[in-house]
N, C-alpha and C. Protein backbone atom coordinates (compact mmCIF):
# COMPACT_ATOMS: atom_id res chain seq x y z
N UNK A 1 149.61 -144.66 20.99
CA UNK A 1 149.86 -144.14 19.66
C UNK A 1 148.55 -143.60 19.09
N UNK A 2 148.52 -142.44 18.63
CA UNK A 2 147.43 -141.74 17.93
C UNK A 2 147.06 -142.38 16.45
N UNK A 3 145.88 -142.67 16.35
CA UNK A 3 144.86 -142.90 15.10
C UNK A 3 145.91 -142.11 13.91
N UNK A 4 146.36 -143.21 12.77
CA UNK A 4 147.19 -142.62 11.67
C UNK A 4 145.92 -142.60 10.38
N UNK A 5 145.45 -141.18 10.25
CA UNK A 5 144.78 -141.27 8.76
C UNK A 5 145.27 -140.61 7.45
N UNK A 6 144.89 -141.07 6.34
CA UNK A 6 145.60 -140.34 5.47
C UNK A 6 144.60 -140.03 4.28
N UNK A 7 144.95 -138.69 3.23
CA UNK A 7 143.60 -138.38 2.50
C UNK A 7 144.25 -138.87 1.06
N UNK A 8 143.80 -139.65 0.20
CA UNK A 8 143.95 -140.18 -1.31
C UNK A 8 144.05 -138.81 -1.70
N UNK A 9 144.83 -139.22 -2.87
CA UNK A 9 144.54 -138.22 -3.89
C UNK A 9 143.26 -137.62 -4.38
N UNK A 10 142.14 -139.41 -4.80
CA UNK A 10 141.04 -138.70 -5.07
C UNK A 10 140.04 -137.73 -3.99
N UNK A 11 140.28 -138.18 -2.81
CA UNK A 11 139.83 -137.37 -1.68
C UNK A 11 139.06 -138.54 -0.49
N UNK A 12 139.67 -139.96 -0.86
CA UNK A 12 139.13 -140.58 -0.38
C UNK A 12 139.69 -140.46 1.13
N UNK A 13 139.12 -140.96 2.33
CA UNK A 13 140.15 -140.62 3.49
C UNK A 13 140.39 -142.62 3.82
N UNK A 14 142.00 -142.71 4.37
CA UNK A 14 142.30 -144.13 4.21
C UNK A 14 142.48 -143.81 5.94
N UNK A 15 141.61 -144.98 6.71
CA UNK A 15 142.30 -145.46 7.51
C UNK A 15 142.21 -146.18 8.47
N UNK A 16 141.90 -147.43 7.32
CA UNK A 16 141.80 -149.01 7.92
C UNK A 16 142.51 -149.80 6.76
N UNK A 17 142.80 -151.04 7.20
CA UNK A 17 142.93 -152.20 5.98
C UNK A 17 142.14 -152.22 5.22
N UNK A 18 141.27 -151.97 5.33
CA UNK A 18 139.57 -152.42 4.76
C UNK A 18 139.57 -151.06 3.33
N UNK A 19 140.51 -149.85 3.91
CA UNK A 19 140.78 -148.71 2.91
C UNK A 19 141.24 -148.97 1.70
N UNK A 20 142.47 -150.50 1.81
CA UNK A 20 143.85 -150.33 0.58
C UNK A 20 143.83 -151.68 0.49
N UNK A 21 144.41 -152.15 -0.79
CA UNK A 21 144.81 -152.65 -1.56
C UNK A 21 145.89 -153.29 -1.39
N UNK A 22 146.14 -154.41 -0.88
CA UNK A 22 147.40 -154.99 -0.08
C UNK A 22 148.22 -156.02 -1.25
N UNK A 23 149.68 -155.54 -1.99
CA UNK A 23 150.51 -156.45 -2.76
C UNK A 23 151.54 -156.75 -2.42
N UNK A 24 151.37 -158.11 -1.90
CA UNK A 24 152.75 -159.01 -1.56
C UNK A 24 153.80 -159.05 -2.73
N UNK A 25 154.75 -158.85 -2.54
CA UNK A 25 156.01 -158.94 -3.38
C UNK A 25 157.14 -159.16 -3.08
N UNK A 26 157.72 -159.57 -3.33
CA UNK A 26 159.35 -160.13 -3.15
C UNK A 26 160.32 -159.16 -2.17
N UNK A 27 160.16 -157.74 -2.01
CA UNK A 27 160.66 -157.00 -1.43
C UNK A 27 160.08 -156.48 -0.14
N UNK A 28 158.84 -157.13 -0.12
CA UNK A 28 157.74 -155.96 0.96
C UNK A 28 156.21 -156.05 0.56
N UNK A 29 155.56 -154.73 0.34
CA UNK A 29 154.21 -154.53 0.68
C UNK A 29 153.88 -153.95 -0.41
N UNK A 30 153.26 -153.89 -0.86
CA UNK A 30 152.93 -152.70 -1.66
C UNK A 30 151.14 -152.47 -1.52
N UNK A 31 150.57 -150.86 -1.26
CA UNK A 31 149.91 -150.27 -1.00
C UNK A 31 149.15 -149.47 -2.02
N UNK A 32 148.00 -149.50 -2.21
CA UNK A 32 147.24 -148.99 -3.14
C UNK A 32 145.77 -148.73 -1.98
N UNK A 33 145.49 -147.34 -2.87
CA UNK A 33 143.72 -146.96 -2.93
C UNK A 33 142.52 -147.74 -2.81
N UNK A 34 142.00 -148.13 -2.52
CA UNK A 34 140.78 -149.67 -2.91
C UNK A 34 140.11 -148.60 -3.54
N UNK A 35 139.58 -147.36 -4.00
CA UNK A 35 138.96 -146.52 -4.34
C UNK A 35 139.28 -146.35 -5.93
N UNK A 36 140.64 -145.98 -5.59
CA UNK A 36 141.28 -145.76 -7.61
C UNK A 36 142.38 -146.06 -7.76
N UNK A 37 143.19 -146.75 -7.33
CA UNK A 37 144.06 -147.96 -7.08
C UNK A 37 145.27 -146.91 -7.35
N UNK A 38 145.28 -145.87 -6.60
CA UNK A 38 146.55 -144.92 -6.38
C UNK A 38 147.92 -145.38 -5.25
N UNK A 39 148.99 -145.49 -5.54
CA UNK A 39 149.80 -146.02 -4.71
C UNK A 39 150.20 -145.17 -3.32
N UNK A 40 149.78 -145.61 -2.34
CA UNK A 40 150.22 -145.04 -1.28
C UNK A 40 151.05 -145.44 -0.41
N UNK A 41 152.19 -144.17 0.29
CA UNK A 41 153.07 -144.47 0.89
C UNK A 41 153.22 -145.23 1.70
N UNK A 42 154.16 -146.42 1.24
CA UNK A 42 154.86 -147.49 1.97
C UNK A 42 154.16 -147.52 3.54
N UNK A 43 155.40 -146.37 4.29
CA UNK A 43 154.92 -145.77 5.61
C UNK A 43 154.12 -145.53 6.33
N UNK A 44 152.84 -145.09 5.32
CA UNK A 44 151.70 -144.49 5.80
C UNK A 44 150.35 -146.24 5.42
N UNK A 45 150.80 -146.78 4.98
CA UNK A 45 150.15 -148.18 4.77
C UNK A 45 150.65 -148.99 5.53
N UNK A 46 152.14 -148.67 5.90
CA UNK A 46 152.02 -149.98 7.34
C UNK A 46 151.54 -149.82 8.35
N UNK A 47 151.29 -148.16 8.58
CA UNK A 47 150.64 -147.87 9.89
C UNK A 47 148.86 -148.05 9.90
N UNK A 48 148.14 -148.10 8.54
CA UNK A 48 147.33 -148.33 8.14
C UNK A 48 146.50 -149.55 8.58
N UNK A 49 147.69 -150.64 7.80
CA UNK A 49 147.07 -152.00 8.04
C UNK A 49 147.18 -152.65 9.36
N UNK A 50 147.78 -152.06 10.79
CA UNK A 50 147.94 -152.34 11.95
C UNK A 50 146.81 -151.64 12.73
N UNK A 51 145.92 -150.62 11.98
CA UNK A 51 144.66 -150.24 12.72
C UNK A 51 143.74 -151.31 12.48
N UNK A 52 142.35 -150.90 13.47
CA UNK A 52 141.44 -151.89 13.69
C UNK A 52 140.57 -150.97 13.99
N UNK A 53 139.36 -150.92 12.89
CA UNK A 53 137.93 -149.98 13.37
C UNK A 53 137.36 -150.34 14.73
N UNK A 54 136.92 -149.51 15.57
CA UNK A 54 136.41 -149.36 16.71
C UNK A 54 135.54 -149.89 16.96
């Protein structure tokens, strides 16, 4: 599987755990910016938090 990165709004580029903002909740996950605490897609944060820097 190919390296999943993704670019913040503010222009930050996410793509490690170490990127976002991890909220446990009753339903799931919820995903935020560590930069400017912008919510990012569900999808694109689970593939996120399953990478591991090199």
């Amino acid at each position: 599987m190919a390296d999943a990165s993704y670019r913040c709004v503010c222009g930050a580029p996410l793509r490690f755990k170490q990127d976002l903002e991890v909220e446990s909740t009753t339903t799931g996950r919820r995903f935020r910016c560590r930069d400017c605490a912008t919510p990012v897609p569900g999808i694109v944060g689970e593939r996120l938090v399953h990478q591991h820097p090199s």
